[in-house]
Protein backbone atom coordinates (compact mmCIF):
# COMPACT_ATOMS: atom_id res chain seq x y z
CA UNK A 1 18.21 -42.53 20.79
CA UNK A 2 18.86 -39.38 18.99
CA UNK A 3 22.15 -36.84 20.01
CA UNK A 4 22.16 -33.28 18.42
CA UNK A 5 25.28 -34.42 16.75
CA UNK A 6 23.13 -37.37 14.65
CA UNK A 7 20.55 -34.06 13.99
CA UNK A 8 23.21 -31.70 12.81
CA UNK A 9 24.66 -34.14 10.06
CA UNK A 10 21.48 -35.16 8.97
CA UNK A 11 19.83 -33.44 5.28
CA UNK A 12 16.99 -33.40 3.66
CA UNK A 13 16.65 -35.44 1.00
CA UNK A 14 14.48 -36.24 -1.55
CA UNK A 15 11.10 -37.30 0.62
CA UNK A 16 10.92 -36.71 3.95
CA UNK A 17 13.00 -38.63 6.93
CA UNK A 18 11.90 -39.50 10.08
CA UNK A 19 14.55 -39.56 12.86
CA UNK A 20 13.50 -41.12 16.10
CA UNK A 21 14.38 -40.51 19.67
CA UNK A 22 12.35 -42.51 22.29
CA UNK A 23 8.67 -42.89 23.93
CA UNK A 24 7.04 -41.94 20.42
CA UNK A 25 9.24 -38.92 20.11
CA UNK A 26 10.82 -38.38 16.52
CA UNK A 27 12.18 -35.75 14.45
CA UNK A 28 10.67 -35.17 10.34
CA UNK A 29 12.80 -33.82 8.04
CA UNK A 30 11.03 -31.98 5.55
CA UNK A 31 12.59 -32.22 1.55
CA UNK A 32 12.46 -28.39 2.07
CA UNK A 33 14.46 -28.23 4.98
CA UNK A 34 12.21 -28.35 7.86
CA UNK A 35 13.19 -30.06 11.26
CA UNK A 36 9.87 -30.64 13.07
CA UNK A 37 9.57 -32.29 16.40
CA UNK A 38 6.32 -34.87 16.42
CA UNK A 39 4.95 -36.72 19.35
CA UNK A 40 3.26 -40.11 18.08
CA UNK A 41 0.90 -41.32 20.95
CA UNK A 42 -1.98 -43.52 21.30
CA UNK A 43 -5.94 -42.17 23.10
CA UNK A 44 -9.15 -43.85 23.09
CA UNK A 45 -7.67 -46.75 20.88
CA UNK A 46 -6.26 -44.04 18.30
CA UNK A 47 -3.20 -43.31 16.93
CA UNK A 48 -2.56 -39.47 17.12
CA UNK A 49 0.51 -37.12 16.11
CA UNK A 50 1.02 -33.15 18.24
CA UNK A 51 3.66 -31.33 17.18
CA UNK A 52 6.43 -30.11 19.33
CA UNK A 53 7.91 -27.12 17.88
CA UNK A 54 10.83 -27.04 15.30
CA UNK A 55 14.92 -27.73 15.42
CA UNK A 56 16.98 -26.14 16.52
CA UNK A 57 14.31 -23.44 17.77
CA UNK A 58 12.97 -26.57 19.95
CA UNK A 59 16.16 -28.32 21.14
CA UNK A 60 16.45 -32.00 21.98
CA UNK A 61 16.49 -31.45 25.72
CA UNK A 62 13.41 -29.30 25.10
CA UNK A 63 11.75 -31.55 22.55
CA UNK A 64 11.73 -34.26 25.31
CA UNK A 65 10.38 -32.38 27.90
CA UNK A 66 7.60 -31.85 25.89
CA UNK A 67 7.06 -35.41 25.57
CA UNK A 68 7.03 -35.62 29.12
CA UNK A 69 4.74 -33.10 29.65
CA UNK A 70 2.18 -34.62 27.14
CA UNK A 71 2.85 -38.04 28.44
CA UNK A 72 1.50 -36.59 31.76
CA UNK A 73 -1.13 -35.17 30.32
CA UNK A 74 -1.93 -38.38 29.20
CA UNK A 75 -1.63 -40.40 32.23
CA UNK A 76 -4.59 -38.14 33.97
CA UNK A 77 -6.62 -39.17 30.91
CA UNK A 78 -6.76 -36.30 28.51
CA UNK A 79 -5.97 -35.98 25.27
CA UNK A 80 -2.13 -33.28 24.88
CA UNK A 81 -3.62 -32.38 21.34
CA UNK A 82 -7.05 -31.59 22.31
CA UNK A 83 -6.12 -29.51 25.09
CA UNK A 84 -3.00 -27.52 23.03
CA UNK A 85 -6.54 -26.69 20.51
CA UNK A 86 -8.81 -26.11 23.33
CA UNK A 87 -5.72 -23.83 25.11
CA UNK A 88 -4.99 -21.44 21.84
CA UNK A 89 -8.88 -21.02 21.30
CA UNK A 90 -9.41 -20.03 25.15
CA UNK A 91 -6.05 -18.10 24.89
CA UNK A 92 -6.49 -16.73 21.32
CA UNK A 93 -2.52 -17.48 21.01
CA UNK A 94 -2.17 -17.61 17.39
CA UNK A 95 -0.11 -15.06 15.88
CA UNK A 96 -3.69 -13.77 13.48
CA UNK A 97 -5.72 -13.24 16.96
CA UNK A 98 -3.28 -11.57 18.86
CA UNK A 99 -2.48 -9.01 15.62
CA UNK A 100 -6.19 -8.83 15.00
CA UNK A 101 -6.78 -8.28 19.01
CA UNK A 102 -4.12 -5.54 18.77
CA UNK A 103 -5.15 -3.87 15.90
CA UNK A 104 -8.93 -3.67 16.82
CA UNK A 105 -7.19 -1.36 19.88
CA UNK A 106 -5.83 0.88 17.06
CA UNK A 107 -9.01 1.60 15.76
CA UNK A 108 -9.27 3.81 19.10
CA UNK A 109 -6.13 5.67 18.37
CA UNK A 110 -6.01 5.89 14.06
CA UNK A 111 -8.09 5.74 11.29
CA UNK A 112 -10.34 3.36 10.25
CA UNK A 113 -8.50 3.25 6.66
CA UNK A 114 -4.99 2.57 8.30
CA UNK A 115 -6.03 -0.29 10.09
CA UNK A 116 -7.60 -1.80 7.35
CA UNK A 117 -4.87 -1.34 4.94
CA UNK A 118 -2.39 -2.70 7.62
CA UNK A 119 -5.14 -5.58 8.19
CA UNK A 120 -4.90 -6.44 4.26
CA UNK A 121 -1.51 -6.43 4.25
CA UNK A 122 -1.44 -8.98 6.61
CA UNK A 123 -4.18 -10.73 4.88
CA UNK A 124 -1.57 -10.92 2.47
CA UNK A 125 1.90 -11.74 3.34
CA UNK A 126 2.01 -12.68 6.54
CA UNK A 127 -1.15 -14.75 7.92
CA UNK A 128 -0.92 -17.69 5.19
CA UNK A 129 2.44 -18.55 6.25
CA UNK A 130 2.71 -18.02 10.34
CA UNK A 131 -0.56 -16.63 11.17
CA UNK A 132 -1.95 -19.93 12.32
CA UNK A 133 1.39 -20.42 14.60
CA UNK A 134 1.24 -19.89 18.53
CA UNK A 135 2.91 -16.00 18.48
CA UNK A 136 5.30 -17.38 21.44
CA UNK A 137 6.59 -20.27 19.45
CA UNK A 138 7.70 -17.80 16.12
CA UNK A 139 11.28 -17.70 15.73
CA UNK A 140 13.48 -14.64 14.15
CA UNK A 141 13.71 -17.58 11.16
CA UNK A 142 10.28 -17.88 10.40
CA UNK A 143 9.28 -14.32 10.21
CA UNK A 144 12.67 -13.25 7.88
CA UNK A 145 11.36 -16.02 5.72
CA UNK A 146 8.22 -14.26 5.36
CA UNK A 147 9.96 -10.91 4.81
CA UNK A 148 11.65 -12.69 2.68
CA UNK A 149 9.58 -13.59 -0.03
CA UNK A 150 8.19 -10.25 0.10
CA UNK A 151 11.18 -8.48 -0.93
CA UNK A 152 11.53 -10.97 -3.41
CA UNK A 153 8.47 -9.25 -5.30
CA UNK A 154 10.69 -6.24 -5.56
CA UNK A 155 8.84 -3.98 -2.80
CA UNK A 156 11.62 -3.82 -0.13
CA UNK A 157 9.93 -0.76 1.31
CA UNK A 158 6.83 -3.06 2.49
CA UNK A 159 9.12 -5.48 4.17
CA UNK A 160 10.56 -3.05 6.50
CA UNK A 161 7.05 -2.06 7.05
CA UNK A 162 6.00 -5.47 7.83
CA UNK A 163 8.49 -6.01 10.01
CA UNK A 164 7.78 -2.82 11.68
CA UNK A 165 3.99 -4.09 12.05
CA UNK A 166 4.64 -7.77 13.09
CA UNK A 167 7.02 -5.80 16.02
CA UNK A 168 4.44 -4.10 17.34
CA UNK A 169 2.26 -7.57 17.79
CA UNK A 170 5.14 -9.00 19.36
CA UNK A 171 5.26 -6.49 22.30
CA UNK A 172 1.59 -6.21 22.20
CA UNK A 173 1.69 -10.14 22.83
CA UNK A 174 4.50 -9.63 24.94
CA UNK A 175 2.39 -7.01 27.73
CA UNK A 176 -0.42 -9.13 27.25
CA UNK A 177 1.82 -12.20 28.64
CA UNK A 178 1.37 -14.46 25.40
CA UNK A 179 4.88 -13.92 24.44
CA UNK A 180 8.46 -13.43 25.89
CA UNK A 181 10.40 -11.90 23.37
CA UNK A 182 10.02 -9.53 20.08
CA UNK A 183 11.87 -11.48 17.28
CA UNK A 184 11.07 -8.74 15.21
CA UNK A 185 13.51 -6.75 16.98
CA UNK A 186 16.24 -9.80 16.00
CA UNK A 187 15.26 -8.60 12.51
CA UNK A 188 16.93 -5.44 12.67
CA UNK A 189 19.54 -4.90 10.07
CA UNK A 190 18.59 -8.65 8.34
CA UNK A 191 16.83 -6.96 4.98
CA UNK A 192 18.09 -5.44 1.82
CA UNK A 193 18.12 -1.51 2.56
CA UNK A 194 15.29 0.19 0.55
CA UNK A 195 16.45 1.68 -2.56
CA UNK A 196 16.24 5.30 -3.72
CA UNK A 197 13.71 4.81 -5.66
CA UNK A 198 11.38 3.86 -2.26
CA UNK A 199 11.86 7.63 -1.05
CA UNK A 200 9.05 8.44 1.06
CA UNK A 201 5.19 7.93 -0.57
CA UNK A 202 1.82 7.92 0.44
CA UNK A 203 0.22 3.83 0.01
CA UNK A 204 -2.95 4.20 1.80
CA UNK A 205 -6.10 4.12 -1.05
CA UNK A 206 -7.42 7.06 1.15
CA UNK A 207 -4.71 9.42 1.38
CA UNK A 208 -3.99 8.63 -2.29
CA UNK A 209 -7.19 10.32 -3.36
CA UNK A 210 -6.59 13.22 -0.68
CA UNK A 211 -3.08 13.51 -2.32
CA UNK A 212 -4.82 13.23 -6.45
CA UNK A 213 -7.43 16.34 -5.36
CA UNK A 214 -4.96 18.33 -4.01
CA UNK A 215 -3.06 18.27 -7.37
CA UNK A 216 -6.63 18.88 -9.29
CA UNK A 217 -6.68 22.30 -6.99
CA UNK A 218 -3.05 22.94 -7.15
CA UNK A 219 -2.60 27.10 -7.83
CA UNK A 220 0.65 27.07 -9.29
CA UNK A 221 2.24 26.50 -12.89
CA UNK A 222 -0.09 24.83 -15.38
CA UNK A 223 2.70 22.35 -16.71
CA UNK A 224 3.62 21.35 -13.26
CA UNK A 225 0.35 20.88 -12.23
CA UNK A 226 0.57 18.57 -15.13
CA UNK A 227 3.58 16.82 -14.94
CA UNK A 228 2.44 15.47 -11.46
CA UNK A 229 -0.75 14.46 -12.69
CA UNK A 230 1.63 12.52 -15.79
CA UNK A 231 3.99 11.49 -13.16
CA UNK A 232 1.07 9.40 -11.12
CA UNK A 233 -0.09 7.66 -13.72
CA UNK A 234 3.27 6.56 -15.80
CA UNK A 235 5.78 5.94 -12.51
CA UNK A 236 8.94 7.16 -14.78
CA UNK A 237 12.03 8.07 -13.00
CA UNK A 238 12.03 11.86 -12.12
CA UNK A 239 15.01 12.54 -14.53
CA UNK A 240 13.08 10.50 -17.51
CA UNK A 241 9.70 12.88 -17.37
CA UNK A 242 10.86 16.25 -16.71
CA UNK A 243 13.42 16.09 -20.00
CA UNK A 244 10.63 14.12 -21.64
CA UNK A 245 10.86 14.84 -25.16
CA UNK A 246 7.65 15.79 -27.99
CA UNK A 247 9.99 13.04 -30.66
CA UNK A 248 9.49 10.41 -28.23
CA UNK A 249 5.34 10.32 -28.24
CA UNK A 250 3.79 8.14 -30.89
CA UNK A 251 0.55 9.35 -29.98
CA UNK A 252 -1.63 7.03 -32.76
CA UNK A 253 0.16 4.14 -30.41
CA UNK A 254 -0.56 5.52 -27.49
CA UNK A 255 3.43 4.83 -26.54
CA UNK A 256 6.02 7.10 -25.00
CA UNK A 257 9.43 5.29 -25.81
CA UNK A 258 12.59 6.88 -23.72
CA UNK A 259 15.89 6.36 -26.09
CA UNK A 260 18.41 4.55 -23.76
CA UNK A 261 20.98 7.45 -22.91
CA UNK A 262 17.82 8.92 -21.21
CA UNK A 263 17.21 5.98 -18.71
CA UNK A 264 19.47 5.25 -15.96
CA UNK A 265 20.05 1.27 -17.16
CA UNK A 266 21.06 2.30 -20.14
CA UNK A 267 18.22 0.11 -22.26
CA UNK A 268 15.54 1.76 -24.08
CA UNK A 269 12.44 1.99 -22.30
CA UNK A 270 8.83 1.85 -23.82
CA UNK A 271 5.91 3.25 -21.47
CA UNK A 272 2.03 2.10 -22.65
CA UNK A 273 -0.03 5.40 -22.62
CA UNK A 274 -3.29 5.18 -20.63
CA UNK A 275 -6.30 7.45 -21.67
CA UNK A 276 -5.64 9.51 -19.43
CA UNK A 277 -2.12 9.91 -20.20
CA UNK A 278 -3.11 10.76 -23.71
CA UNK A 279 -5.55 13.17 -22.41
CA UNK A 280 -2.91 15.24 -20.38
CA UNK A 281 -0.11 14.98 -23.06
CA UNK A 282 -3.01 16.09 -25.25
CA UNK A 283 -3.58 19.12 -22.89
CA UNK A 284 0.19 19.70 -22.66
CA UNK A 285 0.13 20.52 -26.83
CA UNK A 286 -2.31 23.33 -26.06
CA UNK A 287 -0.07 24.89 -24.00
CA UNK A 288 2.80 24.12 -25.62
CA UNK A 289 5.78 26.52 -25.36
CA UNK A 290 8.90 24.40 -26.31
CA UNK A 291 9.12 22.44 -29.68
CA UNK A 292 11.63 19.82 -27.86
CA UNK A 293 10.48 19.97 -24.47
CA UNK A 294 7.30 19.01 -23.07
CA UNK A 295 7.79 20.38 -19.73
CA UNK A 296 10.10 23.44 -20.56
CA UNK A 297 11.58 25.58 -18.00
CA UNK A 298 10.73 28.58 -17.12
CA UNK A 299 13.47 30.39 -17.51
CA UNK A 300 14.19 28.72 -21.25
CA UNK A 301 12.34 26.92 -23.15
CA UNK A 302 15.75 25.08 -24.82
CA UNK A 303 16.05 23.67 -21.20
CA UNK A 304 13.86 21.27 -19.05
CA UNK A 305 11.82 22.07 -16.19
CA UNK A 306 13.86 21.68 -13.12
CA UNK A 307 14.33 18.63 -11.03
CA UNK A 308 13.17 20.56 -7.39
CA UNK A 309 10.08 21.96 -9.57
CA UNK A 310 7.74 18.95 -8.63
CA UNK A 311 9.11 18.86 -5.22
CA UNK A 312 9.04 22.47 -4.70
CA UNK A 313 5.34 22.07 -5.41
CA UNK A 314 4.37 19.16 -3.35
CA UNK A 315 5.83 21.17 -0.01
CA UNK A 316 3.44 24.21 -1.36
CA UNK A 317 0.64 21.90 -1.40
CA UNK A 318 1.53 20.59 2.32
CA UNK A 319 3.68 17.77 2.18
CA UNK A 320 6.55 17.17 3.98
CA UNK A 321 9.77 15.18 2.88
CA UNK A 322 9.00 12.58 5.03
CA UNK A 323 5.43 12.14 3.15
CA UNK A 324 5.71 12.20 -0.61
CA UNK A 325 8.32 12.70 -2.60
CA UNK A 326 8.95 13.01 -6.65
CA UNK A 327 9.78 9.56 -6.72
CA UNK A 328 7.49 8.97 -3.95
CA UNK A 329 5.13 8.00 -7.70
CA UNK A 330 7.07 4.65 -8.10
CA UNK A 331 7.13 3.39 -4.88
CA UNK A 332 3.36 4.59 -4.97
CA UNK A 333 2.58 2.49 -7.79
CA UNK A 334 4.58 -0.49 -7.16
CA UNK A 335 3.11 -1.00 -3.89
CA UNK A 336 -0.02 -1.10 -4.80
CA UNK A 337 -0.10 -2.79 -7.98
CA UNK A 338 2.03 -5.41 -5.72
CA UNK A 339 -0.52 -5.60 -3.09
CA UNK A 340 -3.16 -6.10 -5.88
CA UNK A 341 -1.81 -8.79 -7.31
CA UNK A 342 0.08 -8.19 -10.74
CA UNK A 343 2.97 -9.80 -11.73
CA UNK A 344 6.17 -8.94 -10.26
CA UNK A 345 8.00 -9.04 -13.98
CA UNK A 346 5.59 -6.86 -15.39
CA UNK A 347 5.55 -4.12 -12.14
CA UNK A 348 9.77 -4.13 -12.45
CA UNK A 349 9.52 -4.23 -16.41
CA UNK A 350 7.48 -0.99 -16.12
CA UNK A 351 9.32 0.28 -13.37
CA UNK A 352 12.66 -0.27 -15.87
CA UNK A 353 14.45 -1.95 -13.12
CA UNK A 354 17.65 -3.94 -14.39
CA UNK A 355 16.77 -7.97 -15.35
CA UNK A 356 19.70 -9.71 -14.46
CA UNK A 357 19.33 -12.30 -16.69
CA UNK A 358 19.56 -11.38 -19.97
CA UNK A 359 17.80 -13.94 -22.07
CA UNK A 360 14.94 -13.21 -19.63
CA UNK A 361 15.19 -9.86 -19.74
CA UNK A 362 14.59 -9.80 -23.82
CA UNK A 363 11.29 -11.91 -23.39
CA UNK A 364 9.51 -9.33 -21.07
CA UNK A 365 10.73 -7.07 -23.54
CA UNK A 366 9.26 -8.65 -26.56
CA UNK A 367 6.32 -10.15 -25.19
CA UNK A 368 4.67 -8.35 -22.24
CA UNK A 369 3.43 -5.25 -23.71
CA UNK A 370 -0.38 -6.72 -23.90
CA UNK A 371 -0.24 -7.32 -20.14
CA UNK A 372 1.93 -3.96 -19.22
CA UNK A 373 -1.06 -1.41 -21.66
CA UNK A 374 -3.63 -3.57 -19.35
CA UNK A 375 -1.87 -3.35 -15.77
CA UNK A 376 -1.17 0.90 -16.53
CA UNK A 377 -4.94 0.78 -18.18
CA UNK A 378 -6.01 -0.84 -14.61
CA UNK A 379 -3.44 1.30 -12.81
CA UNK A 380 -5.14 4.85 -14.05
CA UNK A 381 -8.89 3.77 -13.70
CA UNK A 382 -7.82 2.61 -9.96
CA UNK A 383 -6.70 6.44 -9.38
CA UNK A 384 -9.68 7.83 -10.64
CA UNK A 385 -11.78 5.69 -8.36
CA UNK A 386 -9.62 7.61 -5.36
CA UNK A 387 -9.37 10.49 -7.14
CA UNK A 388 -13.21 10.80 -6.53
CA UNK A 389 -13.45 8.93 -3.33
CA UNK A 390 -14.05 5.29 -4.35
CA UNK A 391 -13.39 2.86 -1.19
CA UNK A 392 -13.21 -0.47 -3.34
CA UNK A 393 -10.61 -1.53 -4.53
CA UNK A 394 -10.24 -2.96 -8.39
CA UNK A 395 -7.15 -3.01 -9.26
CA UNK A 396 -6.94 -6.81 -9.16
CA UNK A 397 -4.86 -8.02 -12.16
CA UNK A 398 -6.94 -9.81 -14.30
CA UNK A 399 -4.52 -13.11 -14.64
């Protein structure tokens, strides 16, 4: 018979291990790492397998309880594993039915839009990996793992809001009696702090195109007016576009390349002008008042425009701090190209985040460009769509 000592020394290893107890009870030890408590039994002349829960989540005590509980189950004639399935679909248990449950009670309270959005982002990260699991049996484990492997795509700012999300399930499961604890809450403190460049930003498709419109109508300066319409659709670090610089356009390439003293890595940075991009640098010559600047202050044109100018303008046009912010524009784009699909080393190679590893590092360099002209290309027609509206979304990369 098994001890928890014999469980704790044991390791995955190259195929999976079995590890067994008594009465058809025995632990499988996944090559990934997984400790998973099955239940081999016999019904109707069949061999059949139910799954008990995972170590050390599911102790060995526990795990044999279980047993006991499904051997009874058996002894009046009925099949554990058909009644576990026939409990979760009269319960609606999983952790996907409860969220969907709770969210169709949002739809009472907030938009339409926001629960759809937070319904997608579901769709994406979390269902596929825990959204078929019972939302009691979850542990603090499973859902970091999740998180997990979304902050591995770079966007650390959705994980917290994940978390955030998958909390409110848990209590909603919890008052509905489906669940006794949040794990969420065990979360707190357990991901990578969101970087300054995730200062606050509008994500929703909806309030996206509210936010493009009111720049079309904004009253003030011309060039700022401008530079926030440039700043939407090329994601640069504030510092980078407001002491952007008319030597650095190669307009005939449709290519704005930022000499390395200029970017905050140090490495020389090469941004793939959209259309549209090359329409509003286009409309910045017209109006051009400094031969090194494109977006001179107003004070002196031997000086650029300053860095509250952009921010000055979004509270004018009714945003707060806690909405949208200058670099709110990167964490814009980067969450939704993310959502959407594109590859993480192009969204952080455009982004000019640091690549650790150098050798890496000089490939994207050399041999990405194609992909990053089509991903900004994609990025800018997506924004028009909002700009004017549109509710569907095609900003799937094409890869």
């Amino acid at each position: 018979m098994l001890t928890e000592t014999a469980i704790r020394n044991a390791k995955p290893s190259d195929k999976p291990r079995k590890l067994f107890d008594d009465r058809g009870l025995y632990l499988l030890i996944t090559p990934g790492g997984g400790y998973l408590w099955r239940l081999k039994y016999r019904f109707a002349g069949s061999e059949k397998l139910l799954a008990l829960g995972q170590y050390p989540d599911v102790t060995l005590k526990q795990a044999r309880d279980r047993r006991e509980q499904a051997r009874s189950t058996l002894a009046e004639g009925v099949d554990p594993g058909v009644e576990r399935k026939a409990s979760k679909e009269a319960q609606g248990v999983t952790f996907e039915a409860v969220a969907r449950e709770h969210l169709e009670l949002q739809r009472q309270a907030v938009t339409e839009g926001t629960v759809d959005l937070t319904l997608r982002r579901l769709d994406r990260y979390v269902f596929p990996i825990i959204g078929s699991r019972p939302v009691a049996d979850i542990s603090a484990a499973e859902l970091l793992s999740v998180l997990r492997k979304v902050e591995a795509r770079g966007i650390h700012e959705m994980a917290h809001r994940l978390r955030a999300v998958c909390g409110r399930i848990f209590r909603y499961a919890i008052a509905t009696g489906r669940a006794e604890r949040d794990v969420a809450a065990d979360l707190r403190g357990a991901l990578a702090p969101v970087k300054g460049d995730n200062l606050a930003a509008i994500t929703e498709p909806a309030k996206i195109g509210a936010l493009l419109r009111a720049i079309d109508e904004y009253q003030g300066q011309h060039l700022t007016k401008l530079a926030m319409k440039l700043a939407a659709l090329v994601f640069v670090r504030p510092g980078e576009l407001r002491k952007a610089e008319w030597n650095e356009f190669d307009m005939e390439r449709a290519e704005w390349r930022i000499a390395g003293e200029r970017m905050k890595m140090g490495e020389p940075h090469l941004v793939p002008l959209c259309r549209q991009a090359l329409v509003i640098v286009k409309q910045i010559q017209d109006v051009q008042t400094s031969e090194r600047y494109l977006f001179p202050s107003l004070r002196s044109v031997d000086r650029p425009m300053s860095e509250n100018c952009i921010t000055a303008a979004l509270r004018r046009m009714g945003y707060s701090g806690d909405e949208m912010t200058w670099h709110g524009f990167r964490s814009l784009a980067s969450t939704s190209l993310n959502e959407k699909g594109w590859h993480p080393d192009l969204i952080e190679l455009q982004l000019a985040h640091a690549e650790r590893n150098k050798v890496r590092a000089a490939y994207n360099r050399a041999e990405r460009l194609a992909e990053r002209r089509q991903m900004m290309q994609a990025w800018a027609d997506y924004l028009d769509e909002l700009r004017h509206g549109g509710s569907k979304l095609r900003l799937d990369s094409a890869a």
